[in-house]
Protein backbone atom coordinates (compact mmCIF):
# COMPACT_ATOMS: atom_id res chain seq x y z
CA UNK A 1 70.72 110.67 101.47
CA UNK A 2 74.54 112.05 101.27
CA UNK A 3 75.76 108.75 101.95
CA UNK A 4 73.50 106.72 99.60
CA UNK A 5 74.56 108.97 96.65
CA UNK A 6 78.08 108.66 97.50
CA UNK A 7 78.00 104.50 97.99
CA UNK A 8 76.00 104.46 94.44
CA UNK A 9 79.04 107.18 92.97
CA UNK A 10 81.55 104.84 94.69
CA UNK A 11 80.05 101.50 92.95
CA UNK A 12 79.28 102.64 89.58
CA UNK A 13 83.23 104.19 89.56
CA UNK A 14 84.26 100.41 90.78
CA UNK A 15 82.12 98.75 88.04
CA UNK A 16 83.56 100.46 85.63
CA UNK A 17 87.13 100.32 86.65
CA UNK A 18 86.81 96.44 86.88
CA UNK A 19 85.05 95.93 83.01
CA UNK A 20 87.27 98.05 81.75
CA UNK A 21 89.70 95.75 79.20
CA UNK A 22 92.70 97.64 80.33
CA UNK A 23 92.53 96.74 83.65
CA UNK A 24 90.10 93.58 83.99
CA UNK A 25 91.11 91.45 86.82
CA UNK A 26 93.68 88.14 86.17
CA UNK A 27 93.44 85.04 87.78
CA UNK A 28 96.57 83.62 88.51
CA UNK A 29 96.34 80.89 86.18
CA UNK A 30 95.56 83.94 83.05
CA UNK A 31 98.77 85.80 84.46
CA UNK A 32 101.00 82.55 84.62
CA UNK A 33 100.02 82.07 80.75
CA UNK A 34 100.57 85.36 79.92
CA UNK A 35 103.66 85.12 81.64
CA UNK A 36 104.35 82.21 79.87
CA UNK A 37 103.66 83.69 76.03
CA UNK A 38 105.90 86.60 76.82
CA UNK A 39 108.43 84.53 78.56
CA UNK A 40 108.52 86.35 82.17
CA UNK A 41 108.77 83.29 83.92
CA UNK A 42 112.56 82.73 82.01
CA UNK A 43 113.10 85.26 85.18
CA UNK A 44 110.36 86.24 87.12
CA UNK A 45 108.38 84.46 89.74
CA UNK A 46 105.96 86.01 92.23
CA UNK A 47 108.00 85.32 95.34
CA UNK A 48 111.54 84.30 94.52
CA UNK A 49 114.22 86.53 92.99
CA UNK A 50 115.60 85.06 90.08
CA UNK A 51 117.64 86.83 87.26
CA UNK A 52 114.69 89.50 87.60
CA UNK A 53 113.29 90.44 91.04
CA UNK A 54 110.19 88.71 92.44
CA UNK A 55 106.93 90.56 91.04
CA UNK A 56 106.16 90.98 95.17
CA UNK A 57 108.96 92.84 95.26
CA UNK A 58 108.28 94.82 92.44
CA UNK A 59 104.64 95.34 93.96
CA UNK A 60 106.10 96.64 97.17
CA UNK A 61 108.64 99.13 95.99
CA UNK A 62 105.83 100.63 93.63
CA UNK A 63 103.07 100.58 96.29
CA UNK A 64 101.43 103.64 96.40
CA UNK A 65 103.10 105.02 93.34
CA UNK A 66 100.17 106.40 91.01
CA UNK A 67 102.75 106.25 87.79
CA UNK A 68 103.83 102.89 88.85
CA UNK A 69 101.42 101.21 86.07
CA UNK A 70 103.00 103.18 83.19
CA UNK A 71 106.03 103.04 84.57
CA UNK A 72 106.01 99.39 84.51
CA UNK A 73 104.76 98.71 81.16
CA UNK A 74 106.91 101.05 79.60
CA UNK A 75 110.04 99.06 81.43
CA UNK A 76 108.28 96.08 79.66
CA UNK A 77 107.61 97.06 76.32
CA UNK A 78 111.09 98.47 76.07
CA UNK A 79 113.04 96.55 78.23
CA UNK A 80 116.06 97.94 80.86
CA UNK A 81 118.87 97.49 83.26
CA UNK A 82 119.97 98.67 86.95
CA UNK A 83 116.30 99.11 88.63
CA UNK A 84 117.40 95.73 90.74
CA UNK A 85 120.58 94.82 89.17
CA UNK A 86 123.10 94.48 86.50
CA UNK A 87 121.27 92.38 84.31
CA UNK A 88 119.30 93.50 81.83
CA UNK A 89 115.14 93.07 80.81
CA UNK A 90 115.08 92.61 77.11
CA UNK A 91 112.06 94.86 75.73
CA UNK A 92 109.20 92.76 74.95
CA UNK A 93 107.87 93.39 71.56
CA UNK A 94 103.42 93.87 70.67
CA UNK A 95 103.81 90.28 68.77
CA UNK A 96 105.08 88.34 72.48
CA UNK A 97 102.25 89.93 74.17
CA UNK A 98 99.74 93.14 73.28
CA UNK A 99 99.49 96.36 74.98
CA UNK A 100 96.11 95.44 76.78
CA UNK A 101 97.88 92.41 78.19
CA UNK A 102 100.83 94.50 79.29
CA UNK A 103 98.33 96.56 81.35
CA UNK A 104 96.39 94.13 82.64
CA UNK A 105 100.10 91.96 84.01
CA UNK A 106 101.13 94.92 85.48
CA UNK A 107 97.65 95.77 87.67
CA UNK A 108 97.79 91.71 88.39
CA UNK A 109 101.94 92.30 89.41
CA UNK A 110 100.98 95.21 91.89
CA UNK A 111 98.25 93.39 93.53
CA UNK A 112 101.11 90.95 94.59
């Protein structure tokens, strides 16, 4: 019975993680437009560096990082310089692309 009340406490925690709007699951082709309002893909792809790193190698230097997510969105909102180089990440203002969208491109970048 332990183990049937703890797979049901495990699902219901899942379903509700996943239909939450914060964090509801991309597809690439919803990140690649999002990317595309916001203009991330100026310098960020998912596996080359560019004039910003790779979003795999953002996923892999935040991996197991529990602040990584507000980390991340607070580097996007506002912008910043010297995490992987000289160059800096202009902040990306609420009218290129809205807090919920922030969250959800930064759960879809650590997946990566």
């Amino acid at each position: 019975m332990k183990i049937t009340s703890g797979a049901a406490l495990a699902a219901a925690l899942l379903a509700a993680t996943m239909s939450s709007p914060a964090v509801a699951q991309l597809d690439a082709a919803k990140a690649d437009a999002m990317m595309k309002k916001a203009a991330c893909n100026a310098c960020h792809s998912i596996d080359k560096k560019g004039v910003g790193p790779a979003y795999k190698d953002v996923a892999k230097k935040h991996k197991g990082d529990a602040a990584a997510p507000a980390k991340l969105a607070e580097k996007i909102r506002k912008g910043g310089s010297g995490v992987y180089g000289p160059v800096p990440m202009p902040p990306n203002t609420p009218d290129k692309i809205s807090d919920d969208e922030v969250k959800q491109l930064v759960a879809w970048i650590l997946t990566q």
